[in-house]
C-alpha atoms as a PDB file:
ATOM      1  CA  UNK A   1      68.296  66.007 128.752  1.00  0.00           C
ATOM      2  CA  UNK A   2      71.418  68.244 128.525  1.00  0.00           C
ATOM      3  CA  UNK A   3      73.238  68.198 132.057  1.00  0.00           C
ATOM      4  CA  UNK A   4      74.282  71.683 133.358  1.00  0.00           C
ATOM      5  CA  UNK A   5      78.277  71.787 133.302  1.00  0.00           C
ATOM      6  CA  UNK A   6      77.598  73.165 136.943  1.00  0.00           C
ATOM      7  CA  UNK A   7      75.052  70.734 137.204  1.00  0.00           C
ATOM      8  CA  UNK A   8      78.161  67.774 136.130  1.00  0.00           C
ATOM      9  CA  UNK A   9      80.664  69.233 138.960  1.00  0.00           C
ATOM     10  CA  UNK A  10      77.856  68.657 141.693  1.00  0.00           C
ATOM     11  CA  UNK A  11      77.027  65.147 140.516  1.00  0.00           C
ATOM     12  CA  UNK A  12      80.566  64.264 140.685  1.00  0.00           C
ATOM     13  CA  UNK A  13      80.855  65.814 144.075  1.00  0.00           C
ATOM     14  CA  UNK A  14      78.046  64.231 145.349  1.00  0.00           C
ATOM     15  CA  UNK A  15      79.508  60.967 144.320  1.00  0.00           C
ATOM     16  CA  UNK A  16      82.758  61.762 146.463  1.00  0.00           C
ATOM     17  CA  UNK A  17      80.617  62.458 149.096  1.00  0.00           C
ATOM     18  CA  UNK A  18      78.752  59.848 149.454  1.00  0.00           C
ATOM     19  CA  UNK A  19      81.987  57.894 149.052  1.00  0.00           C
ATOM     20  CA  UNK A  20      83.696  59.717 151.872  1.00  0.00           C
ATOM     21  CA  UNK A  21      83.915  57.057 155.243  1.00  0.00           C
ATOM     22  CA  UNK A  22      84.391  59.029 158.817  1.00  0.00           C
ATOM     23  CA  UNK A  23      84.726  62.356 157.687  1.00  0.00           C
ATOM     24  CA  UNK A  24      88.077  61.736 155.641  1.00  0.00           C
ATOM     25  CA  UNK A  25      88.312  62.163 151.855  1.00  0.00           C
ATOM     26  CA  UNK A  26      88.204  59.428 149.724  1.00  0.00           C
ATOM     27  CA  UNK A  27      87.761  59.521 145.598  1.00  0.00           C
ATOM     28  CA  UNK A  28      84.799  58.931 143.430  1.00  0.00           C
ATOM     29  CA  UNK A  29      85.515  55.928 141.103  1.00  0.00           C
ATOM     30  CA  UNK A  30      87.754  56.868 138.365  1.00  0.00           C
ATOM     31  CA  UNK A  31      88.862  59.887 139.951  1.00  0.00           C
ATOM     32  CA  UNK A  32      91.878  60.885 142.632  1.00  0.00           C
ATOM     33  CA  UNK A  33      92.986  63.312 145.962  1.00  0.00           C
ATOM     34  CA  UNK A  34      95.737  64.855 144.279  1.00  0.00           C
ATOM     35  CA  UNK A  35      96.984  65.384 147.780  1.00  0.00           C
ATOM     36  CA  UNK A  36      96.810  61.965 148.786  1.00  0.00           C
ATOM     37  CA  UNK A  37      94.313  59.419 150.477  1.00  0.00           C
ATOM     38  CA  UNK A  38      92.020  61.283 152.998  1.00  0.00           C
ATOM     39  CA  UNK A  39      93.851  64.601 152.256  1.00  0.00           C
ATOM     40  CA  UNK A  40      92.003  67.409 150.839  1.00  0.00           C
ATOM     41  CA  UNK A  41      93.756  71.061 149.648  1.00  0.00           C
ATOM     42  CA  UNK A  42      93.211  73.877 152.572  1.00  0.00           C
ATOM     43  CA  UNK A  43      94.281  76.855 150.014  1.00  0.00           C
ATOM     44  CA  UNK A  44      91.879  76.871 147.211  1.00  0.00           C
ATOM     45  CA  UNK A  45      92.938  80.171 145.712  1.00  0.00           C
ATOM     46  CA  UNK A  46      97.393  78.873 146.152  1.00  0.00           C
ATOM     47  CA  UNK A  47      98.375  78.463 142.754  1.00  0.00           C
ATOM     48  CA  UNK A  48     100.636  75.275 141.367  1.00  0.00           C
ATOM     49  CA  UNK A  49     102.896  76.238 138.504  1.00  0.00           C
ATOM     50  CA  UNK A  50     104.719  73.124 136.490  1.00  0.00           C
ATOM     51  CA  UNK A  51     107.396  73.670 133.872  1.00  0.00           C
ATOM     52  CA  UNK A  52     105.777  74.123 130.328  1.00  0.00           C
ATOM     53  CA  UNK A  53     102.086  74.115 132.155  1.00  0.00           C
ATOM     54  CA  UNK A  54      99.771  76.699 132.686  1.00  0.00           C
ATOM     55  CA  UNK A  55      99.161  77.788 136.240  1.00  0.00           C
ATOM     56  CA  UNK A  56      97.005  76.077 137.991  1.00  0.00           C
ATOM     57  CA  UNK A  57      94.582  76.936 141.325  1.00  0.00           C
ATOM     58  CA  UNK A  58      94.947  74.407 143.540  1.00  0.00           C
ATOM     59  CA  UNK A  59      90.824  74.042 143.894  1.00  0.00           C
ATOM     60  CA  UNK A  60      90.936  73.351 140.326  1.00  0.00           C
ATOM     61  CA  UNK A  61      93.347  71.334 140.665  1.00  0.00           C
ATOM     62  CA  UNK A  62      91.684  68.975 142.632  1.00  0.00           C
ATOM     63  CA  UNK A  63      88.551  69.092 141.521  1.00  0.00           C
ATOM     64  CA  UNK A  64      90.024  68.070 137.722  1.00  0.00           C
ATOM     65  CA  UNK A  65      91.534  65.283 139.926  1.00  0.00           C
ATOM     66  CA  UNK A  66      88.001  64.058 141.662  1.00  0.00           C
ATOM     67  CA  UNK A  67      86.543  64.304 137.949  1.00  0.00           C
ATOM     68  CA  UNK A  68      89.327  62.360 136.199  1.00  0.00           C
ATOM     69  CA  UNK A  69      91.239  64.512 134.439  1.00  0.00           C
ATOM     70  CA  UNK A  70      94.573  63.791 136.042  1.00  0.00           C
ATOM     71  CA  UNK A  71      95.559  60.083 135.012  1.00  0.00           C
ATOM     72  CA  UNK A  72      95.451  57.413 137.889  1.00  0.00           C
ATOM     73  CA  UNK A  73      98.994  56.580 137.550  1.00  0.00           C
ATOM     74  CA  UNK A  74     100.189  60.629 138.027  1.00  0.00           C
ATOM     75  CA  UNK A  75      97.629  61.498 140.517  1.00  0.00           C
ATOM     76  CA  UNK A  76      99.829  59.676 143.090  1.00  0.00           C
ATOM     77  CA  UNK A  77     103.620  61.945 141.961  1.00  0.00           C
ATOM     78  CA  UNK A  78     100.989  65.280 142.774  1.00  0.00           C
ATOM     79  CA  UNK A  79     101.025  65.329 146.883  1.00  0.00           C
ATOM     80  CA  UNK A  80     104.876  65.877 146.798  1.00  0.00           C
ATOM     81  CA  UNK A  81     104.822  68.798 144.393  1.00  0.00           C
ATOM     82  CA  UNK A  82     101.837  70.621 145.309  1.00  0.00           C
ATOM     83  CA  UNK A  83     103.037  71.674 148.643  1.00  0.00           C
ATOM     84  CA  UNK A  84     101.649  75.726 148.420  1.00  0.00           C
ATOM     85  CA  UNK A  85      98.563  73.930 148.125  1.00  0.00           C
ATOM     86  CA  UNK A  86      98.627  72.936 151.793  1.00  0.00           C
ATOM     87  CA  UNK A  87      97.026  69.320 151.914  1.00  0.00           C
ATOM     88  CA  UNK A  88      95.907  67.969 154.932  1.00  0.00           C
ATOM     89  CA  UNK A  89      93.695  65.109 156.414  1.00  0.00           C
ATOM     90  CA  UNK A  90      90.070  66.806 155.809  1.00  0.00           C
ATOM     91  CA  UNK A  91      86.227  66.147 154.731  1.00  0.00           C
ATOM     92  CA  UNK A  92      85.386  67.117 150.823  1.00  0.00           C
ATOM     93  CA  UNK A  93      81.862  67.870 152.243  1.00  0.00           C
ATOM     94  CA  UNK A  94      82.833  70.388 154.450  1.00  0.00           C
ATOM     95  CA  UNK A  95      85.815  71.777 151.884  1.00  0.00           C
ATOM     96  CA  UNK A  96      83.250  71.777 148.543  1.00  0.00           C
ATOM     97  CA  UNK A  97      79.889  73.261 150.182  1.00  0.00           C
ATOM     98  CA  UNK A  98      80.494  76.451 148.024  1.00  0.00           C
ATOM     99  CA  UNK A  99      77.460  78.969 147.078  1.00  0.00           C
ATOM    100  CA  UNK A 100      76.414  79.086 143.528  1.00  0.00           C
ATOM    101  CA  UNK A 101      74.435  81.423 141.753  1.00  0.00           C
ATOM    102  CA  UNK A 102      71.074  80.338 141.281  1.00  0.00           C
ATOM    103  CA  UNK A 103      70.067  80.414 137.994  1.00  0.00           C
ATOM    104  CA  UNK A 104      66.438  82.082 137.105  1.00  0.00           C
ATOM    105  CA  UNK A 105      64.386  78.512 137.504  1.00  0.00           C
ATOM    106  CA  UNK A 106      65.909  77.425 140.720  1.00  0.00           C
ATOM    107  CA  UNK A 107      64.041  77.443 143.513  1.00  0.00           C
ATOM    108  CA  UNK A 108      64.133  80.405 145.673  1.00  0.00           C
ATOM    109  CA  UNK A 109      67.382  79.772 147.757  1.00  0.00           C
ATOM    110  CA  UNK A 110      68.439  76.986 145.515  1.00  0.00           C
ATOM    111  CA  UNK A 111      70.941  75.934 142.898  1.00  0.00           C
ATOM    112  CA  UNK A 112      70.322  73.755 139.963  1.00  0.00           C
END
């Protein structure tokens, strides 16, 4: 079976949930808090420009970290630079429960 790319994001989610320990943010294997251990991004829609990069949101900034994108050994240099971003100590269940649009064979109220 083909996975969703929406379908990929909330696997990988799911696995940094069920990695998170008292409510504080932790990474799914393989992936990183681009603000830091047990620090999430508070301003989604803030947007992180780099020299000779593309501008960046800072939602998709982190969720490219919790996937894998960013490599483990830059991840760390982020937290210092990303400052508009806002990072604080937070819970990536609380931060990530977004609503999706269902697509036409989802159940009625839910998201595939």
């Amino acid at each position: 079976k083909k996975l969703i790319p929406n379908m990929k994001v909330r696997v990988l989610t799911a696995l940094a949930f069920a990695a998170s320990v008292s409510g504080q943010a932790v990474a799914p294997d393989g992936g990183c808090l681009v603000c830091g251990d047990g620090k999430v991004i508070t301003k989604p829609n803030a947007v992180f420009e780099f020299p000779g990069n593309p501008p960046v949101p800072c939602g998709t900034l982190q969720q490219v970290g919790l996937d894998g994108i960013i490599p483990l050994d830059q991840c760390p240099f982020l937290a210092d630079l990303i400052t508009m971003c806002e990072c604080e100590e937070g819970d990536l269940r609380l931060q990530q429960e977004q609503p999706c649009s269902p697509p036409a064979t989802a159940p009625p109220g839910g998201c595939l």
